[in-house]
Every structure is written in structure tokens, then in C-alpha cells.
C-alpha atoms as a PDB file:
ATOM      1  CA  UNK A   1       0.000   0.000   0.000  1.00  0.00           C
ATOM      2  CA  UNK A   2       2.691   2.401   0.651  1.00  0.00           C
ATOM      3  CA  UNK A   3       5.115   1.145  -2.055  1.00  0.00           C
ATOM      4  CA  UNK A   4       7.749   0.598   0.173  1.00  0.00           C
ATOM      5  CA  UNK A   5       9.449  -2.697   0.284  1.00  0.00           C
ATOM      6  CA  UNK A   6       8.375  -5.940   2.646  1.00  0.00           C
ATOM      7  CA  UNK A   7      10.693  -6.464   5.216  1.00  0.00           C
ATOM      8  CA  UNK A   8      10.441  -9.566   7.508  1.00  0.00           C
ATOM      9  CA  UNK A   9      11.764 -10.402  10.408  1.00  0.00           C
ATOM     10  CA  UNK A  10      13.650 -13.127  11.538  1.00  0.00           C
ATOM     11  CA  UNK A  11      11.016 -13.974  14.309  1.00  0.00           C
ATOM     12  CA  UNK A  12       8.198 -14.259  11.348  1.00  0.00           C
ATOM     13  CA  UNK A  13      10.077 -16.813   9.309  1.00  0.00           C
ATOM     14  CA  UNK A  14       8.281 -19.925   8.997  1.00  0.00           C
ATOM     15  CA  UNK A  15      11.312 -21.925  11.130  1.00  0.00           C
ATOM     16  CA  UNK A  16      10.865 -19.247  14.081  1.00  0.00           C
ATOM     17  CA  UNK A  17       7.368 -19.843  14.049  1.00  0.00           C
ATOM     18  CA  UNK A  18       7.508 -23.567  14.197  1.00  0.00           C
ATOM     19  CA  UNK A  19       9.898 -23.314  16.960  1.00  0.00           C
ATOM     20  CA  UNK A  20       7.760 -20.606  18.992  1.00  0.00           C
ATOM     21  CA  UNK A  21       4.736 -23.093  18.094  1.00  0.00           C
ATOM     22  CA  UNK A  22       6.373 -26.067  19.722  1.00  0.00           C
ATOM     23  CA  UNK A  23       7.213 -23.965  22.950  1.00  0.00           C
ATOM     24  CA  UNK A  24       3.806 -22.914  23.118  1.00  0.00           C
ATOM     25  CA  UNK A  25       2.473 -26.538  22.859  1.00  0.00           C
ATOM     26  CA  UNK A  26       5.279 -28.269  25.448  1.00  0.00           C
ATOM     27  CA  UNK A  27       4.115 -25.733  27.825  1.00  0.00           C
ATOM     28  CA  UNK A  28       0.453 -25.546  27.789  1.00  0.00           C
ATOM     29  CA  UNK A  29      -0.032 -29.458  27.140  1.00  0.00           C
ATOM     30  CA  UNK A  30       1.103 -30.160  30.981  1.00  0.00           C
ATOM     31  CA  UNK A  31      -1.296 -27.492  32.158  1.00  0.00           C
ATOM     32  CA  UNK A  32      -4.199 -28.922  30.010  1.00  0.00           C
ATOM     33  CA  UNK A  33      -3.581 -32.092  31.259  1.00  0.00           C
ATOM     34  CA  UNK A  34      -3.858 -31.106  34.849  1.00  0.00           C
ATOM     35  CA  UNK A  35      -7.040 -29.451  34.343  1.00  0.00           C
ATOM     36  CA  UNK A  36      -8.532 -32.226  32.279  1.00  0.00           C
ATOM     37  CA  UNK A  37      -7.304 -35.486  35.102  1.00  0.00           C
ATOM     38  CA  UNK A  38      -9.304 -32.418  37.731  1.00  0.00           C
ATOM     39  CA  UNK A  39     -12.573 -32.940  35.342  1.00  0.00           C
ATOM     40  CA  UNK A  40     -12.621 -29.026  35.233  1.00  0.00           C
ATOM     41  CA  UNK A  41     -11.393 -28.847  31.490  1.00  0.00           C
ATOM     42  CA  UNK A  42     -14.059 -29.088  29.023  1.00  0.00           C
ATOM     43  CA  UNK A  43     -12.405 -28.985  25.439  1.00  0.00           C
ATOM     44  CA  UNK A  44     -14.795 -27.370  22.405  1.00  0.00           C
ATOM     45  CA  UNK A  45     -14.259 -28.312  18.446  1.00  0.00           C
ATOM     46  CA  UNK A  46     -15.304 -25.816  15.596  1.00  0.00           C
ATOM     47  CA  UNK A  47     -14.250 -23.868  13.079  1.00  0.00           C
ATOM     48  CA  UNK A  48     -16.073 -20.151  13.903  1.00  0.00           C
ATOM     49  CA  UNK A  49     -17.198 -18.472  16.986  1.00  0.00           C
ATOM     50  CA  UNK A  50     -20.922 -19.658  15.633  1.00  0.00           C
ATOM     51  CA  UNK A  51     -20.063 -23.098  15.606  1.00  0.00           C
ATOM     52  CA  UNK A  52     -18.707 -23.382  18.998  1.00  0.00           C
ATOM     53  CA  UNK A  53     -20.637 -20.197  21.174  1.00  0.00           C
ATOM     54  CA  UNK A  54     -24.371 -22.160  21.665  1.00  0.00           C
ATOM     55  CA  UNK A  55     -21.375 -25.447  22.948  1.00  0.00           C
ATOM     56  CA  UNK A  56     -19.621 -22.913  25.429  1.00  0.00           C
ATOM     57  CA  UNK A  57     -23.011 -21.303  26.279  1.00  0.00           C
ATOM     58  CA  UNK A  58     -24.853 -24.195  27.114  1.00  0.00           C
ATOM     59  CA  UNK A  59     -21.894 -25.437  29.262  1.00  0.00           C
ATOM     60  CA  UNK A  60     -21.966 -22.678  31.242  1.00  0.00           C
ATOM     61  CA  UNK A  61     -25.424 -22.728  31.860  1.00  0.00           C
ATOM     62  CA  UNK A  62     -24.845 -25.820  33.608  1.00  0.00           C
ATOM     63  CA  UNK A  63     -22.984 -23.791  36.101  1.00  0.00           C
ATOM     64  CA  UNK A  64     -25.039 -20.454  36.291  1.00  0.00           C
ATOM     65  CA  UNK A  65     -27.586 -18.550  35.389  1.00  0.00           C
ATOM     66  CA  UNK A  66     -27.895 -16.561  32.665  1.00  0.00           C
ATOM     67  CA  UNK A  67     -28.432 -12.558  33.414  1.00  0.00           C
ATOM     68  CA  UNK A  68     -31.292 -11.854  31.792  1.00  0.00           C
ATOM     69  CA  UNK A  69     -32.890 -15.471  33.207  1.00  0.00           C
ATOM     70  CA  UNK A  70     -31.803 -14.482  36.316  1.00  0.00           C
ATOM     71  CA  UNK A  71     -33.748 -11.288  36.372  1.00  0.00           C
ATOM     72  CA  UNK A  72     -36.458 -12.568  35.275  1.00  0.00           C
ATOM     73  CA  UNK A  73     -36.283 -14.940  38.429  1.00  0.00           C
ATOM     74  CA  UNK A  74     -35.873 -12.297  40.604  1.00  0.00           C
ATOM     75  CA  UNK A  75     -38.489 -10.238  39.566  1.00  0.00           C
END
């Protein structure tokens, strides 16, 4: 857009980002696993916020109620 020249970084080649990838994943997978042997890890699969938001929702409910439900009870 502004006609200059693309620069990249080191960080943003695709080795760097495998690397940073692979950190990412050897650190969270321990924490994960804690949380899911606890039963307090509840893992969601989809491809858009759409797909997975009535799964999250509905999960939640489970544990509270809603606002505008809870209103509603109240009044």
C-alpha cells in the first residue's frame, strides 16, 4: 500500500514460528492435562465463533444462570 518494500523479520520466518509453536504446545499441554485429570477442562471443536458459542453457552449454563434469566427470576 505504501510502495515501500516488505521487510520480515527473523522472528516471522516460517522456522521461528515452528519453533515458537512447539514452545507454546510443550508448555500448555502439561497445564491442560492437569485441568482435564481435575474434570474441570471441558475442550470445544469448531471452526467459527458460531459453531462453537451455543457449545460454550450451554456449558456454562450448567454452572449459572444466565443474566437476563436471572432477572427474570428475581423479579
Amino acid at each position: 500500500m505504501t510502495g515501500e518494500d516488505l521487510i520480515q523479520r527473523p522472528d516471522d520466518q516460517p522456522e521461528a514460528v515452528r519453533k515458537r509453536l512447539q514452545v507454546y504446545s510443550d508448555s500448555i499441554n502439561p497445564v491442560l492435562e492437569f485441568y482435564r485429570k481435575e474434570g474441570i477442562l471441558k475442550d470445544f471443536r469448531g471452526n467459527t465463533s458460531n459453531e462453537i458459542w451455543p457449545h460454550v453457552y450451554n456449558f456454562l449454563k450448567s454452572y449459572m444462570v444466565p443474566k437476563a434469566e436471572f432477572h427474570e427470576q428475581v423479579n
